[in-house]
PDB file of N, CA and C in Angstrom:
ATOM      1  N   UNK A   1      -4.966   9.076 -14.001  1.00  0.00           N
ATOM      2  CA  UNK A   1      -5.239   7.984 -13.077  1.00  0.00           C
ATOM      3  C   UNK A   1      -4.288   6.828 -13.378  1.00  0.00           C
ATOM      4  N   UNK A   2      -3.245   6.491 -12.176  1.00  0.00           N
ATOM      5  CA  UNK A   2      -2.664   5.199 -12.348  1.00  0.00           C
ATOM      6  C   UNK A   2      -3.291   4.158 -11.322  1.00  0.00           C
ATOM      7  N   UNK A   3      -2.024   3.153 -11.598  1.00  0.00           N
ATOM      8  CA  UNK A   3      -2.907   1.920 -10.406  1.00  0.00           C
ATOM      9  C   UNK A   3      -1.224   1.198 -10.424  1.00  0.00           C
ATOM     10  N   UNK A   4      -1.018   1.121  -9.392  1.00  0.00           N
ATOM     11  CA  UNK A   4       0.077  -0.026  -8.610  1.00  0.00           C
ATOM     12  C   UNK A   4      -0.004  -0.708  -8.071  1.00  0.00           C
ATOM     13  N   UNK A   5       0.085  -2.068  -8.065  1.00  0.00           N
ATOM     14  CA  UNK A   5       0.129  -2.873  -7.586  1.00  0.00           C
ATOM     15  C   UNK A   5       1.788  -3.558  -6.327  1.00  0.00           C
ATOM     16  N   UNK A   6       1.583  -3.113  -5.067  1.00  0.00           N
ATOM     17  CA  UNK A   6       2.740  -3.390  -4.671  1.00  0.00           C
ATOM     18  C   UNK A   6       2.860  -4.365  -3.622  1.00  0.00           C
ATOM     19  N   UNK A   7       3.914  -4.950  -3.828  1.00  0.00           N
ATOM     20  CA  UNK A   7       3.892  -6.398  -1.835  1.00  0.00           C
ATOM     21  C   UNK A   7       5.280  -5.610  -1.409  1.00  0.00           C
ATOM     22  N   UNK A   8       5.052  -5.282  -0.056  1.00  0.00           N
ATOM     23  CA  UNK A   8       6.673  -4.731   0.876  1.00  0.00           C
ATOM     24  C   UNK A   8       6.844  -6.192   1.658  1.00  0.00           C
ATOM     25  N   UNK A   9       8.020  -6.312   1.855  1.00  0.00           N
ATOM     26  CA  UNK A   9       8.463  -7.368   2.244  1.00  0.00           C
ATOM     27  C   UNK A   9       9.082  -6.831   3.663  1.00  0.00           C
ATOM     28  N   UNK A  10      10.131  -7.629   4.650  1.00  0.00           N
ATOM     29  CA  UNK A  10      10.583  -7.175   5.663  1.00  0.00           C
ATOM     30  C   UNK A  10       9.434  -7.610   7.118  1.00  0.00           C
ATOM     31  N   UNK A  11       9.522  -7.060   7.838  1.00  0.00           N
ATOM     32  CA  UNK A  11       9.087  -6.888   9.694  1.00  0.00           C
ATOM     33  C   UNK A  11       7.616  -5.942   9.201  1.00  0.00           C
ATOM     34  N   UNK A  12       6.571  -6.050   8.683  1.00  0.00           N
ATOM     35  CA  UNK A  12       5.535  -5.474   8.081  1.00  0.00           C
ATOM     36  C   UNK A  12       4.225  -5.946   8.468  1.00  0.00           C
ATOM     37  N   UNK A  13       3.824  -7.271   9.425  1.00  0.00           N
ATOM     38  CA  UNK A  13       2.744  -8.064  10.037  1.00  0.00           C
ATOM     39  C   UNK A  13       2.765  -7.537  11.155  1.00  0.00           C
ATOM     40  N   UNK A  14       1.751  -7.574  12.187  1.00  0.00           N
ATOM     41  CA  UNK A  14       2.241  -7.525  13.590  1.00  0.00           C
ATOM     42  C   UNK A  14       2.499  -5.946  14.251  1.00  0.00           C
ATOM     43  N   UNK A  15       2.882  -5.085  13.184  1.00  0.00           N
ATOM     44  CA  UNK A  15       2.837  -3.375  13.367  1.00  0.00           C
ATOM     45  C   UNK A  15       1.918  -2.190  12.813  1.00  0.00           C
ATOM     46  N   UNK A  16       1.133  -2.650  12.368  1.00  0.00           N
ATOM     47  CA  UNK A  16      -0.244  -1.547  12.406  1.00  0.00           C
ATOM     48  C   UNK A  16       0.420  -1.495  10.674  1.00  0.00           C
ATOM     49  N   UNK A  17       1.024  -2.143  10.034  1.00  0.00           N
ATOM     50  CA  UNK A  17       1.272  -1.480   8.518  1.00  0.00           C
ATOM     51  C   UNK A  17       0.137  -1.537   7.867  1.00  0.00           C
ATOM     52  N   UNK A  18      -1.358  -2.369   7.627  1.00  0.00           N
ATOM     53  CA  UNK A  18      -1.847  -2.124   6.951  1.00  0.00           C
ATOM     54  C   UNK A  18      -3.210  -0.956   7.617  1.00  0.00           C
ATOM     55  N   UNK A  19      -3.190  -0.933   8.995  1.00  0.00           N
ATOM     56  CA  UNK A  19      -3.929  -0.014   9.269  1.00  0.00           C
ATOM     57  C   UNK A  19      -3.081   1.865   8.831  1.00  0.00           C
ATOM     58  N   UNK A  20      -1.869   1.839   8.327  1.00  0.00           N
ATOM     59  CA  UNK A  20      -1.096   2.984   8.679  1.00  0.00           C
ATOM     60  C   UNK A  20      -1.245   3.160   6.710  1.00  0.00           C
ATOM     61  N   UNK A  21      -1.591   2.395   6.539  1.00  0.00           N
ATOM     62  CA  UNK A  21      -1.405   2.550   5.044  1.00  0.00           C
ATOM     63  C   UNK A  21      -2.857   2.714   4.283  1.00  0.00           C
ATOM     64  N   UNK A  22      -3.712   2.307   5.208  1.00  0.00           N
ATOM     65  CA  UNK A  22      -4.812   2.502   4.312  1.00  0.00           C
ATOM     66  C   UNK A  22      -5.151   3.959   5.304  1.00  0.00           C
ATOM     67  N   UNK A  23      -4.562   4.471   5.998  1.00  0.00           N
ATOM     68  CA  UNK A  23      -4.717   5.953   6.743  1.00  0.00           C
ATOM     69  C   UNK A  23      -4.123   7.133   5.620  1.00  0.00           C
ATOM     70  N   UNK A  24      -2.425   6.655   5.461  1.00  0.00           N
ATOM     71  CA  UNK A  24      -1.924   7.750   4.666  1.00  0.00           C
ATOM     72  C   UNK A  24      -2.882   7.773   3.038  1.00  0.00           C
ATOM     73  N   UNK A  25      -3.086   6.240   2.733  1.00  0.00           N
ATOM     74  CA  UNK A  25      -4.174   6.393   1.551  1.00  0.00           C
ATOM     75  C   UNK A  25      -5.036   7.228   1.212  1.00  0.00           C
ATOM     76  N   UNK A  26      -5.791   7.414   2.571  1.00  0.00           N
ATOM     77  CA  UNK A  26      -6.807   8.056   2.734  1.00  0.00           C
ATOM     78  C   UNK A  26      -6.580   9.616   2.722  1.00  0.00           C
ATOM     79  N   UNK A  27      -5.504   9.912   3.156  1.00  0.00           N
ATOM     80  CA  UNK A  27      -5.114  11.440   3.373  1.00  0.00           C
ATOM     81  C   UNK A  27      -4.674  12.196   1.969  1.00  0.00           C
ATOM     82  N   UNK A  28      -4.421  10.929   1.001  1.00  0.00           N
ATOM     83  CA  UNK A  28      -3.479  11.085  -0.299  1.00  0.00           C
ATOM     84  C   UNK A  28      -4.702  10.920  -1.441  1.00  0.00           C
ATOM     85  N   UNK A  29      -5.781  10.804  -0.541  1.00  0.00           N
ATOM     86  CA  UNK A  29      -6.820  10.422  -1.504  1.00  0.00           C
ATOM     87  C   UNK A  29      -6.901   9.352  -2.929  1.00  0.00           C
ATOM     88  N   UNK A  30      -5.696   8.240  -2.472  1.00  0.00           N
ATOM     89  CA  UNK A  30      -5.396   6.915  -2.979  1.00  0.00           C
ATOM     90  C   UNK A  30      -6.732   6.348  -2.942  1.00  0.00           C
ATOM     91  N   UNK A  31      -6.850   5.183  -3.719  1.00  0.00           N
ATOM     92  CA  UNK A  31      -8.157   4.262  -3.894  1.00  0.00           C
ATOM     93  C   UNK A  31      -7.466   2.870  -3.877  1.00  0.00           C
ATOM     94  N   UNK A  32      -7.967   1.929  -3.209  1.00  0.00           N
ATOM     95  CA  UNK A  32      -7.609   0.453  -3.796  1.00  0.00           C
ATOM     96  C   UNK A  32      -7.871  -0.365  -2.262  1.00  0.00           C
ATOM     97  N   UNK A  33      -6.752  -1.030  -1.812  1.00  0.00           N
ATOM     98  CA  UNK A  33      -7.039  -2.092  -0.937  1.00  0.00           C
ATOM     99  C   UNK A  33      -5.530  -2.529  -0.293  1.00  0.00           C
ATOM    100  N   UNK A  34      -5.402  -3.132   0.636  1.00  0.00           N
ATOM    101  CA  UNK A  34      -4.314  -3.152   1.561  1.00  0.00           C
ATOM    102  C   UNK A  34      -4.895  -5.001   2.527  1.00  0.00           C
ATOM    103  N   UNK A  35      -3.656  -5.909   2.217  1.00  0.00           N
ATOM    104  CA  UNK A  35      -3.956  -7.143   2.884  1.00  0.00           C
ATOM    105  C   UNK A  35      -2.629  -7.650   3.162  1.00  0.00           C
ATOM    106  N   UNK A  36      -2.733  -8.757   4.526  1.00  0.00           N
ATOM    107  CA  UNK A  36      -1.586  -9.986   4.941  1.00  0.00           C
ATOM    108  C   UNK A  36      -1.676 -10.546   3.907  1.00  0.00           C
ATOM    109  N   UNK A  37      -0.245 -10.838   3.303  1.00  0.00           N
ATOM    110  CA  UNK A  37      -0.351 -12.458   2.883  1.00  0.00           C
ATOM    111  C   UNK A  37       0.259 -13.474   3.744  1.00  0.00           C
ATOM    112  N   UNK A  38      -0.017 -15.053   3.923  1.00  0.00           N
ATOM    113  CA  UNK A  38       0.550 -15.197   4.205  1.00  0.00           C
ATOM    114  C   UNK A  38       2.037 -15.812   3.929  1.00  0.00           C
ATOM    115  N   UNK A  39       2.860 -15.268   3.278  1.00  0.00           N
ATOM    116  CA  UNK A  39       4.267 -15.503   3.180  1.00  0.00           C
ATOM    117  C   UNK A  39       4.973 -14.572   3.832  1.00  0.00           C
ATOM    118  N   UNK A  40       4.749 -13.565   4.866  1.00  0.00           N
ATOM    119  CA  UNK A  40       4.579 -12.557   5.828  1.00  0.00           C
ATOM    120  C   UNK A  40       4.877 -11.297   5.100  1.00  0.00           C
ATOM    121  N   UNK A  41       4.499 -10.959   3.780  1.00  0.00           N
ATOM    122  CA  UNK A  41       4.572  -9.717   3.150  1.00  0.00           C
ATOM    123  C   UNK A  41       3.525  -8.683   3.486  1.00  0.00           C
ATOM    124  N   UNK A  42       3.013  -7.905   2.695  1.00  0.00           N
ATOM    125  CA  UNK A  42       1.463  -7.110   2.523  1.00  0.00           C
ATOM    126  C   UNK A  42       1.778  -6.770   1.330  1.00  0.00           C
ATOM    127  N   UNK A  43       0.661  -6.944   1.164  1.00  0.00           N
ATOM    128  CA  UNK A  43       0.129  -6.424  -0.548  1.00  0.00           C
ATOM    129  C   UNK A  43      -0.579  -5.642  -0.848  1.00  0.00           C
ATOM    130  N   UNK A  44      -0.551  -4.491  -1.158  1.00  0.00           N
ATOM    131  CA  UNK A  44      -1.598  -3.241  -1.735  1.00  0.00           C
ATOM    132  C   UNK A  44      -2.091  -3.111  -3.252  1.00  0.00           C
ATOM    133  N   UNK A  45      -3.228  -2.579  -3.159  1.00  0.00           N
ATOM    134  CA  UNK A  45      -2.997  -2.204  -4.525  1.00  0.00           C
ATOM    135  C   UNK A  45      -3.379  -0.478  -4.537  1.00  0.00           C
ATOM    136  N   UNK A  46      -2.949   0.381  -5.329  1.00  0.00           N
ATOM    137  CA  UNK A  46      -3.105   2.299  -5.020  1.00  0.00           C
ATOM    138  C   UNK A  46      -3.462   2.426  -6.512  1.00  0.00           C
ATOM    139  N   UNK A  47      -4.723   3.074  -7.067  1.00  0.00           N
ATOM    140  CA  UNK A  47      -5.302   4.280  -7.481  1.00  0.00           C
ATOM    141  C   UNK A  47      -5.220   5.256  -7.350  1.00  0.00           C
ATOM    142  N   UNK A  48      -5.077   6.017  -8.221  1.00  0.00           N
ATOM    143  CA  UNK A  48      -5.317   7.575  -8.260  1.00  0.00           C
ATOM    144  C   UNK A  48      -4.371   8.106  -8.818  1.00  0.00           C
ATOM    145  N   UNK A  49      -4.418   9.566  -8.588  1.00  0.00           N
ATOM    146  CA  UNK A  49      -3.405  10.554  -9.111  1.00  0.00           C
ATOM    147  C   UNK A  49      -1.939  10.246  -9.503  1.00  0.00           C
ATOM    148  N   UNK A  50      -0.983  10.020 -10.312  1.00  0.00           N
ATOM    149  CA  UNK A  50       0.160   9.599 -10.096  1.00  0.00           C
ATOM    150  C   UNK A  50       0.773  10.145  -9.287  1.00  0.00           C
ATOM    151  N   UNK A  51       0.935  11.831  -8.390  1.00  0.00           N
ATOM    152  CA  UNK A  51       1.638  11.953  -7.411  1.00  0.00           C
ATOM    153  C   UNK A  51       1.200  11.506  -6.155  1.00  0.00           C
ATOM    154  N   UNK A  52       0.023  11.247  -6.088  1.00  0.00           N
ATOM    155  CA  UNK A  52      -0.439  10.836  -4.992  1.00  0.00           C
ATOM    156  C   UNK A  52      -0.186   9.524  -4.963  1.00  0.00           C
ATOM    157  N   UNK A  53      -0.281   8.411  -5.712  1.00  0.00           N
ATOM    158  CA  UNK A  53       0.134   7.112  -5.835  1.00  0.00           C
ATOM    159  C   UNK A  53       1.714   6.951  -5.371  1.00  0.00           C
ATOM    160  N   UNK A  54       2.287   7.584  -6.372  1.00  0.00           N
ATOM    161  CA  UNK A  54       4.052   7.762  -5.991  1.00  0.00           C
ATOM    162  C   UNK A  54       3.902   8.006  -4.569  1.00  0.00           C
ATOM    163  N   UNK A  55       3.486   9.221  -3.989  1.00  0.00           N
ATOM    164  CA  UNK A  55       3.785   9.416  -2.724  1.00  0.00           C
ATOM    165  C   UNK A  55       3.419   8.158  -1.637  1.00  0.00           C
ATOM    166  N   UNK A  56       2.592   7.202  -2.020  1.00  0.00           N
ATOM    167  CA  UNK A  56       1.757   6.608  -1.235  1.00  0.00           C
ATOM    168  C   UNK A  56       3.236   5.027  -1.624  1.00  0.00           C
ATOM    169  N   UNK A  57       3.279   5.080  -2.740  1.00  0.00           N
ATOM    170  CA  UNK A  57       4.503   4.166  -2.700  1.00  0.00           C
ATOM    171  C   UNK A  57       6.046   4.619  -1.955  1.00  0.00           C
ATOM    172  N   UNK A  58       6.311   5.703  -2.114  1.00  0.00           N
ATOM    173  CA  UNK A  58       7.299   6.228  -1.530  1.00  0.00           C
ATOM    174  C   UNK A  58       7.355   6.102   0.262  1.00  0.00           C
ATOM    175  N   UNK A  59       5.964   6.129   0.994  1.00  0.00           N
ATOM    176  CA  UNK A  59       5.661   5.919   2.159  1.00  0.00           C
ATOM    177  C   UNK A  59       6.107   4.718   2.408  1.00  0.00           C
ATOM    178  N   UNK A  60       5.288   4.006   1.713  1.00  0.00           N
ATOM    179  CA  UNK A  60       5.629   1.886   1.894  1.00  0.00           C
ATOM    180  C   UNK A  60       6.683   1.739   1.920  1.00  0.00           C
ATOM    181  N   UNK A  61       7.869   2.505   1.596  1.00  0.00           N
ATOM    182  CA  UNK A  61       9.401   2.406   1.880  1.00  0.00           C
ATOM    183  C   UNK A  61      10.174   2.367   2.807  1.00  0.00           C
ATOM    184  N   UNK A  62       9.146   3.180   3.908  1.00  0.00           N
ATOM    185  CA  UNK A  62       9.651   2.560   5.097  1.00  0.00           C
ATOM    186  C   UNK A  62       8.569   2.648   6.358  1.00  0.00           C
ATOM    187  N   UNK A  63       7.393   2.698   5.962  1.00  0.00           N
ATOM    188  CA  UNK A  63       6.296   1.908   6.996  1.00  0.00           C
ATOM    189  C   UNK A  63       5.664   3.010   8.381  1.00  0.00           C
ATOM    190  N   UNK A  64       5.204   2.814   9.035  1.00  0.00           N
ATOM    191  CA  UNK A  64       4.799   3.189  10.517  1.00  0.00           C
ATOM    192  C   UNK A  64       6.245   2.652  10.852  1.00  0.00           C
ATOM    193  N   UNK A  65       6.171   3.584  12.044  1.00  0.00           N
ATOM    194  CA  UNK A  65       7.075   3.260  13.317  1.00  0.00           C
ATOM    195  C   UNK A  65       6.755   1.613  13.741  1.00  0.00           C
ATOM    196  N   UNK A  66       8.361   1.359  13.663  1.00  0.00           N
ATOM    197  CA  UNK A  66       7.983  -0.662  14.552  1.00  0.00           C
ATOM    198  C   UNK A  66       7.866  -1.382  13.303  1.00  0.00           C
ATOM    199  N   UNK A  67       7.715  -0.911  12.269  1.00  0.00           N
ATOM    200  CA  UNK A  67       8.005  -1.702  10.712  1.00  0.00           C
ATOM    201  C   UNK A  67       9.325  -1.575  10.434  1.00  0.00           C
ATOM    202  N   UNK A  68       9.917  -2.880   9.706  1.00  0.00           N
ATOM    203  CA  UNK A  68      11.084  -2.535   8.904  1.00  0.00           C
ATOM    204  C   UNK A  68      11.201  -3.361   7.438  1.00  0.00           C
ATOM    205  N   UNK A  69      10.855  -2.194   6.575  1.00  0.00           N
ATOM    206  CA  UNK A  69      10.779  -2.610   5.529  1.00  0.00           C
ATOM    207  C   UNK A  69      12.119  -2.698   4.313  1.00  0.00           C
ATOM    208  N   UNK A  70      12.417  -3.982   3.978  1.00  0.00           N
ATOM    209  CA  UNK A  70      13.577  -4.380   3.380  1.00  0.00           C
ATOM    210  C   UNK A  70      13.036  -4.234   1.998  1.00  0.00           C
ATOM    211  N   UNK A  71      12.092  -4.302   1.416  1.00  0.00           N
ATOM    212  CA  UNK A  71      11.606  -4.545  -0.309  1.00  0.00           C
ATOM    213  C   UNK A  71      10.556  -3.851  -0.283  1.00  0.00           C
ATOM    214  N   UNK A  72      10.023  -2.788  -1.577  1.00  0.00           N
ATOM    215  CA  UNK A  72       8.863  -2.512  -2.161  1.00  0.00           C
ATOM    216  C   UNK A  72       8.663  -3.255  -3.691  1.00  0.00           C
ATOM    217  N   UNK A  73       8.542  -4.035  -4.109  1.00  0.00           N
ATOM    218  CA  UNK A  73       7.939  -4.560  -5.695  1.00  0.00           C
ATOM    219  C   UNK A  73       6.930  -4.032  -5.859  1.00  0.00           C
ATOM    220  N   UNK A  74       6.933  -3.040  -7.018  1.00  0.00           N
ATOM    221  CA  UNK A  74       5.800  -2.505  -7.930  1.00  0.00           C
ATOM    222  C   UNK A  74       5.863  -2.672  -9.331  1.00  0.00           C
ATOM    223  N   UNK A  75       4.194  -2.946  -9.636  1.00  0.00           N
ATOM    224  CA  UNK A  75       4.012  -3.538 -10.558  1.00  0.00           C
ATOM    225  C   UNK A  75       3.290  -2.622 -11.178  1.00  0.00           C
ATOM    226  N   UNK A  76       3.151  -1.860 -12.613  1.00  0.00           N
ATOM    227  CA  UNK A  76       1.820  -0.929 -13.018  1.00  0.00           C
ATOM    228  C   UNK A  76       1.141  -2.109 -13.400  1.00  0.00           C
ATOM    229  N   UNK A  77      -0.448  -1.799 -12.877  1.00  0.00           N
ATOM    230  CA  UNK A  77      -1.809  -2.478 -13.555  1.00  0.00           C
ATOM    231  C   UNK A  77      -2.171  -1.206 -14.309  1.00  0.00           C
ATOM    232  N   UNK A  78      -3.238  -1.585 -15.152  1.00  0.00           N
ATOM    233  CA  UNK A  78      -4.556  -1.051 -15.948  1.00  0.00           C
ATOM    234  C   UNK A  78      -5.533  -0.793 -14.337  1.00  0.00           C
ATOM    235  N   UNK A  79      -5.968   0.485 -14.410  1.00  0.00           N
ATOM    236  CA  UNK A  79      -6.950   1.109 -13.415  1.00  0.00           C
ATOM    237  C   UNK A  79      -8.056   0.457 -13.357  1.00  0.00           C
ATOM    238  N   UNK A  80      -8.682  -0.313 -12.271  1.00  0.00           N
ATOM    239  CA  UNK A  80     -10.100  -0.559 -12.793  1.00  0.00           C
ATOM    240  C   UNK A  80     -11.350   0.503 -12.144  1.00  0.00           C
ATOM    241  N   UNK A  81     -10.685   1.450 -11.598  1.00  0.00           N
ATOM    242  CA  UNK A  81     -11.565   2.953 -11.142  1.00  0.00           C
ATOM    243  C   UNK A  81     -12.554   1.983 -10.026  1.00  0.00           C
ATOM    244  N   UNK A  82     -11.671   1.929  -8.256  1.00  0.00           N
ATOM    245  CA  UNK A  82     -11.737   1.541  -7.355  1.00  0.00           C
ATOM    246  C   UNK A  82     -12.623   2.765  -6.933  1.00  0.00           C
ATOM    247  N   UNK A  83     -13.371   2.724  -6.190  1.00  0.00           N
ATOM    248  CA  UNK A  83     -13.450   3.446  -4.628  1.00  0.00           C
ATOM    249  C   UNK A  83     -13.281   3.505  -3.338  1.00  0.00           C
ATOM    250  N   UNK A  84     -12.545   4.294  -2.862  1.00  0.00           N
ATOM    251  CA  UNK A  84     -12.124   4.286  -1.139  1.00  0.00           C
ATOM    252  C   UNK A  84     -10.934   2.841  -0.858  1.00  0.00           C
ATOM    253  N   UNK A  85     -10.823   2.714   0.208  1.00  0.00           N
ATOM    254  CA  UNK A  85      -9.443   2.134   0.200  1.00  0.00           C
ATOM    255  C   UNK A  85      -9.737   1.029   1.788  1.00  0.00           C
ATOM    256  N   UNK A  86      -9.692   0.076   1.338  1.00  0.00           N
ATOM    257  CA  UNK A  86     -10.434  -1.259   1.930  1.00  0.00           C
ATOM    258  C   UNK A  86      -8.781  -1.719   2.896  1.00  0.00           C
ATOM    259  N   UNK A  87      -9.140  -1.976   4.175  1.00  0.00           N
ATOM    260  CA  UNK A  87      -8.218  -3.294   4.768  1.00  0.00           C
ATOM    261  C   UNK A  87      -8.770  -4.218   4.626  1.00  0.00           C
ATOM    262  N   UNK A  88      -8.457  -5.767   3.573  1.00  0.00           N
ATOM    263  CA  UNK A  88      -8.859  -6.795   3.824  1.00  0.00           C
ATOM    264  C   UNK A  88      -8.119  -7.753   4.745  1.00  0.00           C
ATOM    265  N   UNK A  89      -9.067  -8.587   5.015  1.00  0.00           N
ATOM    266  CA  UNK A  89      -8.148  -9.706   6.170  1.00  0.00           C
ATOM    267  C   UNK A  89      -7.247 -10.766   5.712  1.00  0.00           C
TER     268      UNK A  89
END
């Protein structure tokens, strides 16, 4: 079990990125949470499996269709053993 903490930067508000991300989450069986900030980034945080995490970071690289993502920053956290995978506002 890892945990990442990541903000994508770029054209990422406004295009379904955090609804598209807490979808592939879900399919990858990721855990954590997905939000706007406002400095117009998004910020996630992913649980789980390390390939499934990787994969779920590797996605954020370049978004849903109508995103354009210029930056992923990831950070490893300590796991705090999340469940299910939240859009906050």
């Amino acid at each position: 079990m890892i945990r990442r903490h990541l903000v994508v930067s770029g054209w990422v508000q406004g295009v379904g990125f955090r609804w598209s991300v807490s979808r592939e989450a879900r399919r990858l069986g990721v855990r954590g949470w997905v939000r706007n900030r406002s400095d117009g980034t998004v910020e996630a945080v992913a649980e789980g499996p390390e390939d499934a995490v990787a994969a779920l970071v590797a996605w954020c690289r370049s978004g849903p269709g109508g995103a354009q993502v210029t930056g992923v920053d990831v950070t490893d956290e300590a796991p705090e053993g999340l469940s299910g995978f939240e859009i906050e506002p």
